[in-house]
N, C-alpha and C. Protein backbone atom coordinates (compact mmCIF):
# COMPACT_ATOMS: atom_id res chain seq x y z
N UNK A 1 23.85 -28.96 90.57
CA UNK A 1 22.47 -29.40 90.78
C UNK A 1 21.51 -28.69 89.82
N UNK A 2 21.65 -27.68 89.57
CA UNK A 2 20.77 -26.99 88.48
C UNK A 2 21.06 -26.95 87.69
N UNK A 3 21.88 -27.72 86.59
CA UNK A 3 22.09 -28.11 85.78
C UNK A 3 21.43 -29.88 85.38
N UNK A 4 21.12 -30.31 86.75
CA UNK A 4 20.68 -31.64 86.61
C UNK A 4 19.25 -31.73 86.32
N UNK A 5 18.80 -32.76 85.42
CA UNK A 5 17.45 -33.03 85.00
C UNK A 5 16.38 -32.87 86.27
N UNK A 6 15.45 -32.23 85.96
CA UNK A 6 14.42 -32.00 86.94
C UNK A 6 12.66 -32.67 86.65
N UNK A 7 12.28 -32.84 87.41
CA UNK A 7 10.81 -32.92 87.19
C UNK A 7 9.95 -31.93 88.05
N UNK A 8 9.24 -31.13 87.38
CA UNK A 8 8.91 -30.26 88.31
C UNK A 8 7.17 -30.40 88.13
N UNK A 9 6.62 -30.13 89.11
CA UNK A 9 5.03 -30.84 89.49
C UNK A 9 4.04 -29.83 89.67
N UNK A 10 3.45 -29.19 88.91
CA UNK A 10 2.15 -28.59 89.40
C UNK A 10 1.10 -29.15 89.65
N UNK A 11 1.18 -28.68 91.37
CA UNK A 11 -0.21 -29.34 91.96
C UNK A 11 -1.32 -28.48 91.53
N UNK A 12 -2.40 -29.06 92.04
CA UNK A 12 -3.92 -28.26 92.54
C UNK A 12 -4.83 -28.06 91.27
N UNK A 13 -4.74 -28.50 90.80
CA UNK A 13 -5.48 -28.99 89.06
C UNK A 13 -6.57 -28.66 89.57
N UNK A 14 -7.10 -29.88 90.48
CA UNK A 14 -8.63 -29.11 90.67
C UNK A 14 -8.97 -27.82 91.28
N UNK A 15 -8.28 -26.87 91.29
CA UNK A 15 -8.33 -25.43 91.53
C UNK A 15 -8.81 -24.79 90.12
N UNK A 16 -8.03 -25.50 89.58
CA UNK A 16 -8.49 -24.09 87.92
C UNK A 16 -9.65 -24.58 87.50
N UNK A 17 -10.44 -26.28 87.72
CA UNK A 17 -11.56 -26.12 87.37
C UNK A 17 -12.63 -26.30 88.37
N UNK A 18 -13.51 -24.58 87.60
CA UNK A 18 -14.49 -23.83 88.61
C UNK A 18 -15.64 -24.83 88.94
N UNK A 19 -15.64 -25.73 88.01
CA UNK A 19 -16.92 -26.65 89.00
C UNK A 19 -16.25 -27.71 89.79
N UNK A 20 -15.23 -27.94 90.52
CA UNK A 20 -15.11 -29.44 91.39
C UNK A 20 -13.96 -28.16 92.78
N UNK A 21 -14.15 -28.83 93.60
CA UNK A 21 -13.40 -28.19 94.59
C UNK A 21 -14.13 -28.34 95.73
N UNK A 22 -13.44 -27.66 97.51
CA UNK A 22 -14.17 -27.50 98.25
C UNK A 22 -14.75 -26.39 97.97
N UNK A 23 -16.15 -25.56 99.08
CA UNK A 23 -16.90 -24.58 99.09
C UNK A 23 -15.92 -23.40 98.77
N UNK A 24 -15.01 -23.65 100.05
CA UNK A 24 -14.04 -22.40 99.83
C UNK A 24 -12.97 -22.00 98.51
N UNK A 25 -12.92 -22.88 97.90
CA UNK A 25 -11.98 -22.87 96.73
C UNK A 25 -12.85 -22.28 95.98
N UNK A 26 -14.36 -22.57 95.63
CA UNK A 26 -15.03 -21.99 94.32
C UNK A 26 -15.04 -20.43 94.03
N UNK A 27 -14.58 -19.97 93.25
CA UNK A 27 -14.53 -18.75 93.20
C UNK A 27 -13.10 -18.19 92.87
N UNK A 28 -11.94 -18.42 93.41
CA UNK A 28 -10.63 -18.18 93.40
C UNK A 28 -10.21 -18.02 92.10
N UNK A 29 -9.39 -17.04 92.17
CA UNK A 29 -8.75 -16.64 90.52
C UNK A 29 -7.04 -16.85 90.82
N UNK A 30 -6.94 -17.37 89.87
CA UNK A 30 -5.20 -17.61 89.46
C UNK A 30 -4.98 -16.66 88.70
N UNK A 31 -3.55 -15.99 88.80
CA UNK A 31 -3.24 -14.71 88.34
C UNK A 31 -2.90 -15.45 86.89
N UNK A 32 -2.49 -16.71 86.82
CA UNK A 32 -2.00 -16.85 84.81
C UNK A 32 -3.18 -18.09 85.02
N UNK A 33 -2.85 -18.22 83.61
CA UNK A 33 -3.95 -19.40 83.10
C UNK A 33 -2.90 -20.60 83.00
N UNK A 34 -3.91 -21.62 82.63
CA UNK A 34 -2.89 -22.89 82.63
C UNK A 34 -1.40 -22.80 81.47
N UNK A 35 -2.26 -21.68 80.77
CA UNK A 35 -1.15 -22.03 79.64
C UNK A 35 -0.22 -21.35 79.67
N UNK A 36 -0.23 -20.39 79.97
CA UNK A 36 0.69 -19.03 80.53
C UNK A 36 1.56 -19.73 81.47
N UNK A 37 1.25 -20.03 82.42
CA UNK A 37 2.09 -20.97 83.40
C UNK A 37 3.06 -21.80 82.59
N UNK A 38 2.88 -22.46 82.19
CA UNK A 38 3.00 -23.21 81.41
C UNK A 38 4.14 -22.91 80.40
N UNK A 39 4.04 -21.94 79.92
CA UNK A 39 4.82 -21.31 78.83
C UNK A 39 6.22 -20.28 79.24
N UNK A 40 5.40 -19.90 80.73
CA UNK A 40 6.60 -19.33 81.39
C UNK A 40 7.27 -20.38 82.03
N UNK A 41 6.95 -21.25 82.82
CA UNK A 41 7.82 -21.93 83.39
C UNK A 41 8.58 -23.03 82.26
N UNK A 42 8.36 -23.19 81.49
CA UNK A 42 9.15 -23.85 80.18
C UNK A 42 10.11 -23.11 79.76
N UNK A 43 9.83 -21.71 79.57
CA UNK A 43 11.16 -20.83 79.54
C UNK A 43 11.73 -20.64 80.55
N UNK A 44 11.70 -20.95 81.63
CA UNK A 44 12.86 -20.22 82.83
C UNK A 44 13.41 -21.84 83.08
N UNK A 45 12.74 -22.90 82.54
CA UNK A 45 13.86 -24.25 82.45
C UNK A 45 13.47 -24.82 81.77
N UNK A 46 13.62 -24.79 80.79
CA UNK A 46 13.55 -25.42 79.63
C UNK A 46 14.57 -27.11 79.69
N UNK A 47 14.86 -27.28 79.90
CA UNK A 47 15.60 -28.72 80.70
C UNK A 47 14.67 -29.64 81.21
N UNK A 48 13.94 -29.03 81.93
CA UNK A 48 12.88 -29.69 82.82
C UNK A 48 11.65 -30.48 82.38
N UNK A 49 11.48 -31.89 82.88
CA UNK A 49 9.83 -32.18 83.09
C UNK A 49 9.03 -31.37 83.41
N UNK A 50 8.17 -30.85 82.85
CA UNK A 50 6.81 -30.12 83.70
C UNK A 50 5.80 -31.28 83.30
N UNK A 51 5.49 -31.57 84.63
CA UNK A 51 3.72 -32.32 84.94
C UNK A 51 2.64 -32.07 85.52
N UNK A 52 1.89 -32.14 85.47
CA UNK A 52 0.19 -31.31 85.93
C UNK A 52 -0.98 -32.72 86.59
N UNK A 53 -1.07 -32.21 87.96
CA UNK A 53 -1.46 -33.04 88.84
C UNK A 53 -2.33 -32.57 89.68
N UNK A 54 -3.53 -33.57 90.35
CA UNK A 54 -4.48 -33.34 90.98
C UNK A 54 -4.00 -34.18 91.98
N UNK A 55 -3.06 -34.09 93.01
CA UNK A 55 -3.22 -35.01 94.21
C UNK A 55 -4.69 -35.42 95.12
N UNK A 56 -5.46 -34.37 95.19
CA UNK A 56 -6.44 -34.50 95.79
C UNK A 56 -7.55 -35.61 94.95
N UNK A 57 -7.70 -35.17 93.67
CA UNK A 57 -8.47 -36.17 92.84
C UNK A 57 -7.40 -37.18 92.07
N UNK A 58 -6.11 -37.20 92.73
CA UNK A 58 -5.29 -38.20 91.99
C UNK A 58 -5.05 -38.55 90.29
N UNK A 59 -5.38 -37.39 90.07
CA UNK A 59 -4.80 -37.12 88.46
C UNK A 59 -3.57 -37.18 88.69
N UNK A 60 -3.04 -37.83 87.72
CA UNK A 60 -1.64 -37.59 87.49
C UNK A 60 -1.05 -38.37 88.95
N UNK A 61 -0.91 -38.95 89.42
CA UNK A 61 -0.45 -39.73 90.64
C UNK A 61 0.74 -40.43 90.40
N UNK A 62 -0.17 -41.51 89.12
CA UNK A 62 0.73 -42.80 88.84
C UNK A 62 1.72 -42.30 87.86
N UNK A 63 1.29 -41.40 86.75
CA UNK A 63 2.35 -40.92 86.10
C UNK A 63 3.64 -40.44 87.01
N UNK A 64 3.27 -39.55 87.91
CA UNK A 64 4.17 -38.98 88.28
C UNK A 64 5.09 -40.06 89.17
N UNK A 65 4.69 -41.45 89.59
CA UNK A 65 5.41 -42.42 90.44
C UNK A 65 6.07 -43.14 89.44
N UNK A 66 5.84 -43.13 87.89
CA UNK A 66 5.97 -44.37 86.84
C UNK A 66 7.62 -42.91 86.83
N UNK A 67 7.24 -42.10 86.48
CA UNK A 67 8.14 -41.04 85.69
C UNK A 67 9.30 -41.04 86.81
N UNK A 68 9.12 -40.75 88.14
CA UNK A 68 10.00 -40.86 89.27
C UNK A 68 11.25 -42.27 89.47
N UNK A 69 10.33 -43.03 89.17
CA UNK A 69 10.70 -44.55 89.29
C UNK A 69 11.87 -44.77 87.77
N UNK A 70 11.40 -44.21 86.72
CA UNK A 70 12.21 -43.95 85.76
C UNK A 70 13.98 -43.11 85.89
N UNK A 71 13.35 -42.50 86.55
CA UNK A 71 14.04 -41.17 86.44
C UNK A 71 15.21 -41.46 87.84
N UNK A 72 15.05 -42.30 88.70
CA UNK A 72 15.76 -42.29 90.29
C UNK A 72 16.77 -43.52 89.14
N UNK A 73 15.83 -44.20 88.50
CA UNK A 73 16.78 -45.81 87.32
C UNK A 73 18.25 -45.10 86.66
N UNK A 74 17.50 -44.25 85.84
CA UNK A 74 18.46 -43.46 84.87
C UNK A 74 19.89 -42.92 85.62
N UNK A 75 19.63 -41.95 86.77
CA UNK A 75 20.34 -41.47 87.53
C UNK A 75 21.34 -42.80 88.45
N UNK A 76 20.84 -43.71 88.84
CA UNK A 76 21.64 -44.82 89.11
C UNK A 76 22.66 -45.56 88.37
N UNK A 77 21.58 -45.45 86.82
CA UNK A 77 22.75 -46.28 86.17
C UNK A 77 23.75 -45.59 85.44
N UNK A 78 23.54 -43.64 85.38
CA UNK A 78 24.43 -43.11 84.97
C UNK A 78 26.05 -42.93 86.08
N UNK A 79 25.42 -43.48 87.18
CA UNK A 79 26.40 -43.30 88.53
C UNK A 79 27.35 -44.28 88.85
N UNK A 80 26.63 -45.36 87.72
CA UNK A 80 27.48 -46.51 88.12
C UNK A 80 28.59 -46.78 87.18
């Protein structure tokens, strides 16, 4: 299984930016930045999809259903 293609999803987009959020979110600090994240988790799987998503403001939604929908295809027709 960890060897198998992954897509892996970072939520909460609208967290890192300081103007949109609820009351309680404004203010909050993330220990890395987007890119740092980013750069580490590319090295510890480098194999992997990484995608960046706002469920709440629905960034990234459809990508991530178009990419899924792709990706469940591939795995079927490699099975068959």
């Amino acid at each position: 299984l960890a060897q198998m293609p992954q897509i892996v999803v970072v939520n909460k987009l609208d967290v890192w930016d300081e103007s949109g959020g609820e009351d309680w979110e404004r203010g909050l600090k993330t220990r890395l930045d987007r890119d740092e994240l980013e750069k580490q988790l590319k090295e510890a799987m480098p194999h992997t999809r990484l995608m960046w998503m706002s469920a709440k403001e629905r960034n990234g939604v459809d990508d991530l259903m178009v990419r899924m929908n792709a990706f469940v295809k591939k795995v079927k027709d490699s099975s068959s």
